[in-house]
PDB file of N, CA and C in Angstrom:
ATOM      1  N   UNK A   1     123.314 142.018  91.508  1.00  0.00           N
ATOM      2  CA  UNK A   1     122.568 143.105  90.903  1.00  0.00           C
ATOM      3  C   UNK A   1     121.331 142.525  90.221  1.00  0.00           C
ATOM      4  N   UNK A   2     119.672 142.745  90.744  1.00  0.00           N
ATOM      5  CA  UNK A   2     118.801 142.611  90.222  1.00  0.00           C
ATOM      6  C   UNK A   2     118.323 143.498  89.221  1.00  0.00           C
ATOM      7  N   UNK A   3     117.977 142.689  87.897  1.00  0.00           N
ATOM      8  CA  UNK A   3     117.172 143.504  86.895  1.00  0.00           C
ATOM      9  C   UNK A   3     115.456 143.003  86.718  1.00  0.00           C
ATOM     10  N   UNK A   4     114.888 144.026  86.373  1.00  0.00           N
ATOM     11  CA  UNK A   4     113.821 143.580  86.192  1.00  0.00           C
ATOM     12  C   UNK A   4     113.487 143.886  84.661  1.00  0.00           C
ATOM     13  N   UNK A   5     112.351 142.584  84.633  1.00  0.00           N
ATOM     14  CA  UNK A   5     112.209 142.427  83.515  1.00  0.00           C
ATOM     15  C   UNK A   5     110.763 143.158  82.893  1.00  0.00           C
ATOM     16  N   UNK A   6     110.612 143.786  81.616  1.00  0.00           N
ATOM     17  CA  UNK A   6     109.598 144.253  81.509  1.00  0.00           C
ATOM     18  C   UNK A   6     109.187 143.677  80.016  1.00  0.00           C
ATOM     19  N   UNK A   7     107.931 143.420  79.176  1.00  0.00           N
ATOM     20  CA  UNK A   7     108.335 142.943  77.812  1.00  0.00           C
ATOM     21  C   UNK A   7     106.898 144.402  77.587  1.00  0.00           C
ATOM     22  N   UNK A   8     106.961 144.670  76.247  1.00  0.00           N
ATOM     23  CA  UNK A   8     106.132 145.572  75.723  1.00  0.00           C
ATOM     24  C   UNK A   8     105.441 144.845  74.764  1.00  0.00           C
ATOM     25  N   UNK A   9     103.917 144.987  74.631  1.00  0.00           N
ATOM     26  CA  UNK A   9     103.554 144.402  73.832  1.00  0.00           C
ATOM     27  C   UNK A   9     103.374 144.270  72.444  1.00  0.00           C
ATOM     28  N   UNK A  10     104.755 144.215  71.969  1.00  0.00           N
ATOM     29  CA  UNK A  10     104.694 143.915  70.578  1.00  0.00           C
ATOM     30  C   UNK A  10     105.558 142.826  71.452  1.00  0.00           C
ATOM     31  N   UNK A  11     106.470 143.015  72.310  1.00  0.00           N
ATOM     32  CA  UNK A  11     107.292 141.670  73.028  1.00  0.00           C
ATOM     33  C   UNK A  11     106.731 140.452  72.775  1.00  0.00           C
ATOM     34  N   UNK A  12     105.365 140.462  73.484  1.00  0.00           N
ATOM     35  CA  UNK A  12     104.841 139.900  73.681  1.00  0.00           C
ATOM     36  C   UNK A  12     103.792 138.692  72.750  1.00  0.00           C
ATOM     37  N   UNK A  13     103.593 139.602  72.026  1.00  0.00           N
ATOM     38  CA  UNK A  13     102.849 139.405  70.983  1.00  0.00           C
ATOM     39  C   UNK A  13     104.118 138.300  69.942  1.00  0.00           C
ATOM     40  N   UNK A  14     105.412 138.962  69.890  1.00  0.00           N
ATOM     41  CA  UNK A  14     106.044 138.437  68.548  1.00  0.00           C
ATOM     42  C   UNK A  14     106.558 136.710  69.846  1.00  0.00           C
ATOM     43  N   UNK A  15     106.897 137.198  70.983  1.00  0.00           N
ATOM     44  CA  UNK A  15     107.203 136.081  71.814  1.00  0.00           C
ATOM     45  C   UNK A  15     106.042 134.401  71.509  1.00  0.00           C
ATOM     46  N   UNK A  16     104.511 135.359  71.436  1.00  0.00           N
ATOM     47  CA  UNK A  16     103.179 134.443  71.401  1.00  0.00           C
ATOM     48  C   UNK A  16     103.160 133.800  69.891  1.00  0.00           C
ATOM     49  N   UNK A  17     103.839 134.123  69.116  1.00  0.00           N
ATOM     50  CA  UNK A  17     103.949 133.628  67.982  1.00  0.00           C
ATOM     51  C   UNK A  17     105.008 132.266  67.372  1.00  0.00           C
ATOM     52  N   UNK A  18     105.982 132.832  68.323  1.00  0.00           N
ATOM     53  CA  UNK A  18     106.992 131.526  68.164  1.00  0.00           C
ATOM     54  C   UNK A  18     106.522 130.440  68.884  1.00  0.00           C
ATOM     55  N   UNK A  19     107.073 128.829  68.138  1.00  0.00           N
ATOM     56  CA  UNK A  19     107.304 127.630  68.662  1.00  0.00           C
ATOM     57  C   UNK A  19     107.441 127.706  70.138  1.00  0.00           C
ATOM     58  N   UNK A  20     106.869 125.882  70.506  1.00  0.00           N
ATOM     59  CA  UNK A  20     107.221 125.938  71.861  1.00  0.00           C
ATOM     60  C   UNK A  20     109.136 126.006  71.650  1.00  0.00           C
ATOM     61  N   UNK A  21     109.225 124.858  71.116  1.00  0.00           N
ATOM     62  CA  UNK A  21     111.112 125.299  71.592  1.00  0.00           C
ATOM     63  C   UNK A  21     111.529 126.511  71.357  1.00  0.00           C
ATOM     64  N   UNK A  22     111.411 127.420  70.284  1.00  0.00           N
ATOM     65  CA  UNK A  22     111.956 128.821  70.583  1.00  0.00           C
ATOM     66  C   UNK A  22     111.517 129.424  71.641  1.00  0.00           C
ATOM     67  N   UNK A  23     110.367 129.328  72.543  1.00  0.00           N
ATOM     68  CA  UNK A  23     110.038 130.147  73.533  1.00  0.00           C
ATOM     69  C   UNK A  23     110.872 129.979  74.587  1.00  0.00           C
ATOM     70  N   UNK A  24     111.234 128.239  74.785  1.00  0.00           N
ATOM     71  CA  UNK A  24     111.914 127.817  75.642  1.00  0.00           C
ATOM     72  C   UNK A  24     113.405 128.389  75.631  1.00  0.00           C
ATOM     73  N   UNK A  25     113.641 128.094  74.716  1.00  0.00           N
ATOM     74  CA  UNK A  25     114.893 128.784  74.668  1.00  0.00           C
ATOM     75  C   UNK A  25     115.386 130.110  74.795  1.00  0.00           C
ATOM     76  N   UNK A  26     114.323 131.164  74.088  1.00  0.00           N
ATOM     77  CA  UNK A  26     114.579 132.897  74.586  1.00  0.00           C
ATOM     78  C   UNK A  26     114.216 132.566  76.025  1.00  0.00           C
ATOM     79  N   UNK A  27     113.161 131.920  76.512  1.00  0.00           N
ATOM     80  CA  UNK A  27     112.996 132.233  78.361  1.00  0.00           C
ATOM     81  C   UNK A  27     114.779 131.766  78.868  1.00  0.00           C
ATOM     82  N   UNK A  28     115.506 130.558  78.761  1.00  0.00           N
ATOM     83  CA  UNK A  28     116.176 130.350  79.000  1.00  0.00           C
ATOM     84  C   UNK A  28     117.250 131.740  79.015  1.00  0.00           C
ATOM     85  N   UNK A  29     117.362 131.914  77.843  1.00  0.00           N
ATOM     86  CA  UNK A  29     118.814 132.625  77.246  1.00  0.00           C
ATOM     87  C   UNK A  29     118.504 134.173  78.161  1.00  0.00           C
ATOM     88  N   UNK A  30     117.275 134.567  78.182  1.00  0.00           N
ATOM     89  CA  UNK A  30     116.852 136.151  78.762  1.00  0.00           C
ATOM     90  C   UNK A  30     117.483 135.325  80.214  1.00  0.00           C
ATOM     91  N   UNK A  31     116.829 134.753  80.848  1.00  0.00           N
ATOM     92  CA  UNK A  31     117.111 134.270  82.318  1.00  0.00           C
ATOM     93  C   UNK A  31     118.877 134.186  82.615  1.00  0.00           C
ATOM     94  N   UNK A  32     119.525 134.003  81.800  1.00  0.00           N
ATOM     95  CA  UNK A  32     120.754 133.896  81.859  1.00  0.00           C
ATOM     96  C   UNK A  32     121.486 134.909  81.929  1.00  0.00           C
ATOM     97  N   UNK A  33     121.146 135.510  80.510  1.00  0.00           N
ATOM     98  CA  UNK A  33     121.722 136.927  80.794  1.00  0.00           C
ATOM     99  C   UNK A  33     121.470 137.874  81.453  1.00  0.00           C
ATOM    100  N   UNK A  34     120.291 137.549  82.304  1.00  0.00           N
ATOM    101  CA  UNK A  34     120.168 138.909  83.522  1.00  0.00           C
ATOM    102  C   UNK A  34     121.458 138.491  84.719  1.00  0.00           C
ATOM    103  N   UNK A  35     121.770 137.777  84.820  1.00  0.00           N
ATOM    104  CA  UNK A  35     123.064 137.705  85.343  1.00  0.00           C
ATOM    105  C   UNK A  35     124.014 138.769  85.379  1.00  0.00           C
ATOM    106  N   UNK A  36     124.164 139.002  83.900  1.00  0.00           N
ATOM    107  CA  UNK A  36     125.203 140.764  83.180  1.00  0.00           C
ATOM    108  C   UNK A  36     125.043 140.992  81.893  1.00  0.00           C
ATOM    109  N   UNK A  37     123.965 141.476  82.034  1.00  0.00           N
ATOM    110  CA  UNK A  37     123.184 141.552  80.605  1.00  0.00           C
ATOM    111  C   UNK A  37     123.989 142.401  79.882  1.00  0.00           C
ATOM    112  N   UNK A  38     124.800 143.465  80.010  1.00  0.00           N
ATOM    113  CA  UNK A  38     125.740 144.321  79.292  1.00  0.00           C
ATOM    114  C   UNK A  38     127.240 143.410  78.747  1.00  0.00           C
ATOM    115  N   UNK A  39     127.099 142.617  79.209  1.00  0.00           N
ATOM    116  CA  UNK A  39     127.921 141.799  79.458  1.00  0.00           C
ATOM    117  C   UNK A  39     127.784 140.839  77.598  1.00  0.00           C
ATOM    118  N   UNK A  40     126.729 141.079  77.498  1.00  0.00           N
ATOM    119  CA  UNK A  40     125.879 139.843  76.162  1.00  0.00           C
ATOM    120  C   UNK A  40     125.316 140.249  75.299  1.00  0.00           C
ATOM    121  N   UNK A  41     125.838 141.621  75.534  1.00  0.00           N
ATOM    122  CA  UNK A  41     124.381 142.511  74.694  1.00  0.00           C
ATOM    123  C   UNK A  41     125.803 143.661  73.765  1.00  0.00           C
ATOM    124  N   UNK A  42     125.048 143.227  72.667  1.00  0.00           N
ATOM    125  CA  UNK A  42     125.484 144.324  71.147  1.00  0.00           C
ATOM    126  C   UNK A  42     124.345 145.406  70.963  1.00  0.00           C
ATOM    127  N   UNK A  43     125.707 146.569  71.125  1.00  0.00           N
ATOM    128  CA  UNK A  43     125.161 147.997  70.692  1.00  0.00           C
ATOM    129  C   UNK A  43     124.470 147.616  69.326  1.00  0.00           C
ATOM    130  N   UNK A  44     123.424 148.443  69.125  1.00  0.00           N
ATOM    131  CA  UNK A  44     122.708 148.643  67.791  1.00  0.00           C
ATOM    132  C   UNK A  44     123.241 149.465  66.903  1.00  0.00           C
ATOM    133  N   UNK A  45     123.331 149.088  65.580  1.00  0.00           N
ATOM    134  CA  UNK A  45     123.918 150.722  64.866  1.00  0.00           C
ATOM    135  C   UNK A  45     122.854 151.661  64.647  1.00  0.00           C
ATOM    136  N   UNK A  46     121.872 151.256  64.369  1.00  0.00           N
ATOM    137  CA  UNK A  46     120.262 152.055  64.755  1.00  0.00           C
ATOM    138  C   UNK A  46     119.474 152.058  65.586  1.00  0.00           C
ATOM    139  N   UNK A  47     119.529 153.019  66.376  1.00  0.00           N
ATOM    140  CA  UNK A  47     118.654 152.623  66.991  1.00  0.00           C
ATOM    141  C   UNK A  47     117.137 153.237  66.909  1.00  0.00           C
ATOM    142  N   UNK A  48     116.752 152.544  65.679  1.00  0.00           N
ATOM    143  CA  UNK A  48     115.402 152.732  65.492  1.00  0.00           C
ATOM    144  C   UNK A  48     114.548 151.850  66.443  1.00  0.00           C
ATOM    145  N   UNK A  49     114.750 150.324  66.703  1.00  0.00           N
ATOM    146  CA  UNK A  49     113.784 149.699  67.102  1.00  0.00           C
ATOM    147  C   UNK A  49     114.477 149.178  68.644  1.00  0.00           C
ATOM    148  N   UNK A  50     115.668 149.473  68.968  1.00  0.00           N
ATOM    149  CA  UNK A  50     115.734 149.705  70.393  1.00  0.00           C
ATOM    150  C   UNK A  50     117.548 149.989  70.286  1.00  0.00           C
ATOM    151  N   UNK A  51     118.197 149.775  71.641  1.00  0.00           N
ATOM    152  CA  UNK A  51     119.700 150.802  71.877  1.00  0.00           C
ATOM    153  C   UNK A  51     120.126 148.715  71.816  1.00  0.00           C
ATOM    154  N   UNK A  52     120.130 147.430  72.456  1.00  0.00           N
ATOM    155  CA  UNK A  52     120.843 146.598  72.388  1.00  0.00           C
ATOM    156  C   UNK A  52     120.088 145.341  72.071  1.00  0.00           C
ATOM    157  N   UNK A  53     120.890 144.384  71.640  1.00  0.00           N
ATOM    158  CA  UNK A  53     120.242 142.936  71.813  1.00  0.00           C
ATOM    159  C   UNK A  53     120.652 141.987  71.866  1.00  0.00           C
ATOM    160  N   UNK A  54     120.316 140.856  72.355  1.00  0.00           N
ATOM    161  CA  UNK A  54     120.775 139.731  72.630  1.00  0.00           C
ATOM    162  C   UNK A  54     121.007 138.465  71.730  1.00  0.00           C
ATOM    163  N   UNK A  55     121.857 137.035  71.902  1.00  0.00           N
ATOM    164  CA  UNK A  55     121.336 136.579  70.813  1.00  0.00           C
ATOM    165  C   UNK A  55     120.890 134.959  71.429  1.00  0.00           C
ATOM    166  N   UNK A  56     120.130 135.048  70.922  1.00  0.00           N
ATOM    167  CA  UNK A  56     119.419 133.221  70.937  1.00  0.00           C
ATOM    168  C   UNK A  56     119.434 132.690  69.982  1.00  0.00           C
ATOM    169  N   UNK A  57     120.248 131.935  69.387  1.00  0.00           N
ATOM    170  CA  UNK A  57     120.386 130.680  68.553  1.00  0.00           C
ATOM    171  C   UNK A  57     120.165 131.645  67.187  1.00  0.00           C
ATOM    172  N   UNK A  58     118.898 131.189  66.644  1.00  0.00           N
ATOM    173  CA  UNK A  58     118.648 132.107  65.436  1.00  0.00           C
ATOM    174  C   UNK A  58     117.735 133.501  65.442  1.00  0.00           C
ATOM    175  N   UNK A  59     117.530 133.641  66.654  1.00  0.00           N
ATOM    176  CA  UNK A  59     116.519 134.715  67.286  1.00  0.00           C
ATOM    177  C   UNK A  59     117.579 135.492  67.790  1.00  0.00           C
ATOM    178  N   UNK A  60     116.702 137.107  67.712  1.00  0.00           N
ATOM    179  CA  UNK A  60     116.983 138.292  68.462  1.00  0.00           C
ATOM    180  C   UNK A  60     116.106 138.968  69.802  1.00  0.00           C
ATOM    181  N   UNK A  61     116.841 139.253  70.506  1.00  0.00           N
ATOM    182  CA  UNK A  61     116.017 139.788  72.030  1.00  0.00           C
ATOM    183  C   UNK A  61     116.527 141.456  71.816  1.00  0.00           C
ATOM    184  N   UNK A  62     115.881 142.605  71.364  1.00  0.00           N
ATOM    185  CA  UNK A  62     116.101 143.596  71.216  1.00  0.00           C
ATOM    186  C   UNK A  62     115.913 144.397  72.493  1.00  0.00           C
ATOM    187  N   UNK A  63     116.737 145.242  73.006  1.00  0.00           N
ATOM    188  CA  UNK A  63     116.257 145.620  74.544  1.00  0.00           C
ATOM    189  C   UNK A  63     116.532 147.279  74.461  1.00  0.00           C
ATOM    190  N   UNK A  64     115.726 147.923  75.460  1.00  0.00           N
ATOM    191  CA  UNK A  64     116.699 149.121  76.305  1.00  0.00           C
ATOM    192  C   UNK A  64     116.836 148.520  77.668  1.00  0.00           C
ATOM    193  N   UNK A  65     117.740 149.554  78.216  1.00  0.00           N
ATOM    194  CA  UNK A  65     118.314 149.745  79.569  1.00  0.00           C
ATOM    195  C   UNK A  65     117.968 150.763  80.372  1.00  0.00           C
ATOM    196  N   UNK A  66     117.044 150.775  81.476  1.00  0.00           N
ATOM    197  CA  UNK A  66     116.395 152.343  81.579  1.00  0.00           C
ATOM    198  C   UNK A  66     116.955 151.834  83.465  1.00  0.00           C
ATOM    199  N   UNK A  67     117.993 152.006  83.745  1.00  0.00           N
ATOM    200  CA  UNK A  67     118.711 151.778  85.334  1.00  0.00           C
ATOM    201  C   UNK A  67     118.398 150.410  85.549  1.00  0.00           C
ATOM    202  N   UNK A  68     118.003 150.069  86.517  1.00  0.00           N
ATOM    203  CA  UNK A  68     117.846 148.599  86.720  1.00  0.00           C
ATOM    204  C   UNK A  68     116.783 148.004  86.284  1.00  0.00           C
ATOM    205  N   UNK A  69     116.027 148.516  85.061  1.00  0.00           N
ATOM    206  CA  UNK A  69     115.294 147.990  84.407  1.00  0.00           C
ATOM    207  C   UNK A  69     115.277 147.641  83.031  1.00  0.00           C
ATOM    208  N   UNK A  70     114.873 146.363  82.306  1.00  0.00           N
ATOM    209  CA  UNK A  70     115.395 145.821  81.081  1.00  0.00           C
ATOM    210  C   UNK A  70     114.077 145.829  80.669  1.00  0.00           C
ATOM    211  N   UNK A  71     113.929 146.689  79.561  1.00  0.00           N
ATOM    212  CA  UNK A  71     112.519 146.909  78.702  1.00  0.00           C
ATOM    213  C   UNK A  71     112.820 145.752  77.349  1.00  0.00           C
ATOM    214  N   UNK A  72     112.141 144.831  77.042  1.00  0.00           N
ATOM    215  CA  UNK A  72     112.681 144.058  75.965  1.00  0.00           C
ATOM    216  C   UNK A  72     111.492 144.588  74.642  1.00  0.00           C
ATOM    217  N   UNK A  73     111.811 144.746  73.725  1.00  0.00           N
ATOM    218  CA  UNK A  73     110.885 145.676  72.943  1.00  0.00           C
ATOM    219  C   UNK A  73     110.339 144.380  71.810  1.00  0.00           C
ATOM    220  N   UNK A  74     111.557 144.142  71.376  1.00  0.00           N
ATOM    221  CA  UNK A  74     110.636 143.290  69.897  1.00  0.00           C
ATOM    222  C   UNK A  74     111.707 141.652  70.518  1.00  0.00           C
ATOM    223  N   UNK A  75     110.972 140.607  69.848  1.00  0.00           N
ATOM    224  CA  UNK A  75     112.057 139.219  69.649  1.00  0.00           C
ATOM    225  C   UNK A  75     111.534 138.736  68.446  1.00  0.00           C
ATOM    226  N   UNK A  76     112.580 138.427  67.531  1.00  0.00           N
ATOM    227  CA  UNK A  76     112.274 137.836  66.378  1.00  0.00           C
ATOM    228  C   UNK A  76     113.312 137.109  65.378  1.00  0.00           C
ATOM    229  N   UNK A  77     113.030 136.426  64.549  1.00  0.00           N
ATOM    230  CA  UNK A  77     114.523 135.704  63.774  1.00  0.00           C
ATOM    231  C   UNK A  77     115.075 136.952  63.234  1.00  0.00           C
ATOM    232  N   UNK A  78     116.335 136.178  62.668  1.00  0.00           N
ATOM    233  CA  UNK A  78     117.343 137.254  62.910  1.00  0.00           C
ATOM    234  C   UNK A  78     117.375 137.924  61.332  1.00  0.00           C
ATOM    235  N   UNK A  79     116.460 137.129  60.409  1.00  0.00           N
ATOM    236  CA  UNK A  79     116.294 138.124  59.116  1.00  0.00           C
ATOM    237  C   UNK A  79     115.210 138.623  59.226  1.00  0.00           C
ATOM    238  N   UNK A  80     114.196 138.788  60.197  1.00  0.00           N
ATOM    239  CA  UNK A  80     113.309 139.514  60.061  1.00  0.00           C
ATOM    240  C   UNK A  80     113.407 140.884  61.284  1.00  0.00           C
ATOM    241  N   UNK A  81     114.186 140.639  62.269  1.00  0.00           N
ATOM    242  CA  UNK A  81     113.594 141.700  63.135  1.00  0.00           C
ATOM    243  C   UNK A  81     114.312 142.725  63.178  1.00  0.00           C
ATOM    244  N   UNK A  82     115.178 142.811  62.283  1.00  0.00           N
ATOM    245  CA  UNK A  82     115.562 144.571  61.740  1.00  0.00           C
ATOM    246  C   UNK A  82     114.948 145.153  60.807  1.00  0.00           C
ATOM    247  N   UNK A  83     114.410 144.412  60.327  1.00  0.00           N
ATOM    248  CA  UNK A  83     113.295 145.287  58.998  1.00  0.00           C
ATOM    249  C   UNK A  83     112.584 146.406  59.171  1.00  0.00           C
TER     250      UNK A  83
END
């Protein structure tokens, strides 16, 4: 089962901000879990800033699920990107 990947640009933007090793590592960890991304992924109790997310080390990969497409909305450490 292929997913595709989409990032929005705040994605993008908070992605362009982190270290090289954190980048390396969310590319890694996203690449992995498209494998079965439901599979890795925690419901939100709000879903203000998206429905699931992932986890990388000390980082968050916040996503929706729109059919076989994975919208990734925000990534950020993990005390800042529920704020």
């Amino acid at each position: 089962m292929a997913y595709e990947v989409i990032y929005t640009r705040s994605a993008a933007k908070d992605i362009g901000r982190l270290d090289r090793v954190a980048k390396k590592k969310i590319k890694a960890k996203i690449e992995s879990y498209l494998r079965s991304p439901m599979t890795f992924a925690k419901k939100l109790v709000s879903s203000k800033i998206g429905q699931y997310r992932w986890r990388a080390g000390n980082h968050r990969i916040v996503f929706d699920v729109d059919g076989k497409t994975i919208v990734i909305l925000r990534v950020g450490h993990r005390r800042e990107i529920y704020k």
